[in-house]
N, C-alpha and C. Protein backbone atom coordinates (compact mmCIF):
# COMPACT_ATOMS: atom_id res chain seq x y z
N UNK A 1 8.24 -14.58 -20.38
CA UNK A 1 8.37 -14.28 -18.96
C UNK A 1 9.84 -14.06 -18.63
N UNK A 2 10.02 -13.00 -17.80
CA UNK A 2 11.30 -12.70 -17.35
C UNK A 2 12.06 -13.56 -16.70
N UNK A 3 13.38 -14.10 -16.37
CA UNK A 3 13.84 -15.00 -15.28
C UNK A 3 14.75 -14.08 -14.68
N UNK A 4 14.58 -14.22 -13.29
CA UNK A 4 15.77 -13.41 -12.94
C UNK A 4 16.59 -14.83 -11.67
N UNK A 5 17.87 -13.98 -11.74
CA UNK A 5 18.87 -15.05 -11.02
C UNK A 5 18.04 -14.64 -9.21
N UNK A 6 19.36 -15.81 -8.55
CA UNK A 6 19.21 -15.35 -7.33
C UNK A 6 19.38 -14.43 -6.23
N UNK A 7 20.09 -13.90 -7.22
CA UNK A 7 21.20 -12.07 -6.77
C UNK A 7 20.27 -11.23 -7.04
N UNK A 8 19.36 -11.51 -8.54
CA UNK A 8 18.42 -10.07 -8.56
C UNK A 8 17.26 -10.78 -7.92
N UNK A 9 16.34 -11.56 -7.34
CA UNK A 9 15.84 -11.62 -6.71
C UNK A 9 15.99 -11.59 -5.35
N UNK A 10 16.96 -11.18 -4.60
CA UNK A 10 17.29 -11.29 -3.54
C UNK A 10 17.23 -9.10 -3.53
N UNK A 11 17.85 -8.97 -4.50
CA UNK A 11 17.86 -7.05 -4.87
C UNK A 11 16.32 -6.62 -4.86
N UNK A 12 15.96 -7.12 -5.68
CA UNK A 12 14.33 -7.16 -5.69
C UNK A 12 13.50 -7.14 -4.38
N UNK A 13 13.81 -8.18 -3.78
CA UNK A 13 13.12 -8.30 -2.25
C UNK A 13 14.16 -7.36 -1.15
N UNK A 14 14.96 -7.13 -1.31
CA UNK A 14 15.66 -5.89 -0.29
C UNK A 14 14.88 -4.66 -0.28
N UNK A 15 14.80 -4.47 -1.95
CA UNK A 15 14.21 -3.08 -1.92
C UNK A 15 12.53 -2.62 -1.85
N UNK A 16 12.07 -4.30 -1.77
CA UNK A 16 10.46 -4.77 -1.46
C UNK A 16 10.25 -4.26 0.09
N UNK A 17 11.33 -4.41 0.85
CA UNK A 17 11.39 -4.84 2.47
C UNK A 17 11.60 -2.95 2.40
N UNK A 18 12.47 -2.59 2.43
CA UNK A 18 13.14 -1.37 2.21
C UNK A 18 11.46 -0.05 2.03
N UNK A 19 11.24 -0.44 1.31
CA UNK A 19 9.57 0.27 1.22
C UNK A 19 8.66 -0.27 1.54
N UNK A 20 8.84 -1.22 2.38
CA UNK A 20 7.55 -1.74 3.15
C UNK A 20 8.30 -1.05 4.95
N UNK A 21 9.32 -0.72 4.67
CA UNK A 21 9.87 0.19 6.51
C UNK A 21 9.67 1.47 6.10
N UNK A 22 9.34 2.39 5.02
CA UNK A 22 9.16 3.79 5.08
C UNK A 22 7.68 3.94 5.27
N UNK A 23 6.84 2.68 4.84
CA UNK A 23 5.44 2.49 4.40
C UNK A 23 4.97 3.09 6.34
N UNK A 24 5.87 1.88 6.70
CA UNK A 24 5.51 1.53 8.32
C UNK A 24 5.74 2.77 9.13
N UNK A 25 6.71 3.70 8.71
CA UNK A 25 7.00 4.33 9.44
C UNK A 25 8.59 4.43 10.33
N UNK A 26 8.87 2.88 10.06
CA UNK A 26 10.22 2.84 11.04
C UNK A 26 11.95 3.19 9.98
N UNK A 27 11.74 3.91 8.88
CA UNK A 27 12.47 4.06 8.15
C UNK A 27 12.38 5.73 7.45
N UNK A 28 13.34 6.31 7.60
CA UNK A 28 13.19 7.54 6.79
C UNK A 28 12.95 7.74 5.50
N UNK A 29 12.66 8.60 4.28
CA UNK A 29 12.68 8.61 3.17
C UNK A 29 14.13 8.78 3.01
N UNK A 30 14.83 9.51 3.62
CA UNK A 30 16.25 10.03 3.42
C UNK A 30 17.24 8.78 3.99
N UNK A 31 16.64 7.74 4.64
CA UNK A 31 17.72 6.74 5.20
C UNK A 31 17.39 5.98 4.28
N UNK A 32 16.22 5.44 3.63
CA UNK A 32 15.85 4.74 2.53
C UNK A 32 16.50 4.68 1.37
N UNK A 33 16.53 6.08 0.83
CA UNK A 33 17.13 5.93 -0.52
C UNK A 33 18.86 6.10 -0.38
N UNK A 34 19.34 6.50 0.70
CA UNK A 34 20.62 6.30 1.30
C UNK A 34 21.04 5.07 0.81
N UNK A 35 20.05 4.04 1.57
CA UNK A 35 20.67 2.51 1.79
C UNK A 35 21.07 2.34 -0.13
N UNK A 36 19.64 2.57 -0.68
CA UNK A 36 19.47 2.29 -2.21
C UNK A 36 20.57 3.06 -3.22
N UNK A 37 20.93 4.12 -2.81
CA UNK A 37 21.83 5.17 -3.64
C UNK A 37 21.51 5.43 -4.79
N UNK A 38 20.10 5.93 -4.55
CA UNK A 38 19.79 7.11 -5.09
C UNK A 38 19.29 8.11 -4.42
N UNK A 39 18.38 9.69 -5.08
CA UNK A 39 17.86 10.40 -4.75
C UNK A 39 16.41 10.10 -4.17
N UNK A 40 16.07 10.96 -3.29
CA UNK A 40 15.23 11.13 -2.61
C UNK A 40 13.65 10.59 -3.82
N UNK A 41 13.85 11.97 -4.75
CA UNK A 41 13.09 11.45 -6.12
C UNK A 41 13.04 9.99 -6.60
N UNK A 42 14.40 9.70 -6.78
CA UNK A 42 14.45 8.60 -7.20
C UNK A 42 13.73 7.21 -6.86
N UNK A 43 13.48 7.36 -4.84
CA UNK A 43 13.20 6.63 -4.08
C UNK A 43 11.78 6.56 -4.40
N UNK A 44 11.00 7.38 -4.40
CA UNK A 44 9.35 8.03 -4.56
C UNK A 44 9.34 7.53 -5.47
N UNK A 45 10.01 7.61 -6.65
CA UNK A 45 9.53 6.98 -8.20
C UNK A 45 9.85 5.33 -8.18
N UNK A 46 10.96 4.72 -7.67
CA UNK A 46 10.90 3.41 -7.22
C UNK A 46 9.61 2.63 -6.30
N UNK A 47 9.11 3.68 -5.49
CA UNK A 47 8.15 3.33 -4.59
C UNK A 47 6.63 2.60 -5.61
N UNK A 48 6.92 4.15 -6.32
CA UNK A 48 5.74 3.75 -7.40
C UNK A 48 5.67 2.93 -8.10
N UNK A 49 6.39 2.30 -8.84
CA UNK A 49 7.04 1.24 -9.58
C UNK A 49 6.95 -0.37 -9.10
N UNK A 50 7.07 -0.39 -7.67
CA UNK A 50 7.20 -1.49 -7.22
C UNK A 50 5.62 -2.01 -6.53
């Protein structure tokens, strides 16, 4: 089983929260992956992932 610290679980749940506001509606795809720094793509394929 993986352990992760409290820094990547805290990264982990940002970017949990982060696609649960584009899910909702109150977040852009383009302000989303902004915050994250990556591409738009990038964001969609993170989405999937998580």
């Amino acid at each position: 089983m993986v352990k992760y610290t409290k820094d990547q679980l805290n990264i982990i749940e940002t970017k949990k929260r982060i696609i649960k506001e584009v899910k909702q509606g109150k977040l852009s795809v383009k302000s989303a992956s902004s915050l994250l720094g990556i591409t738009r793509q990038g964001f969609w394929k993170l989405r999937n992932k998580l």
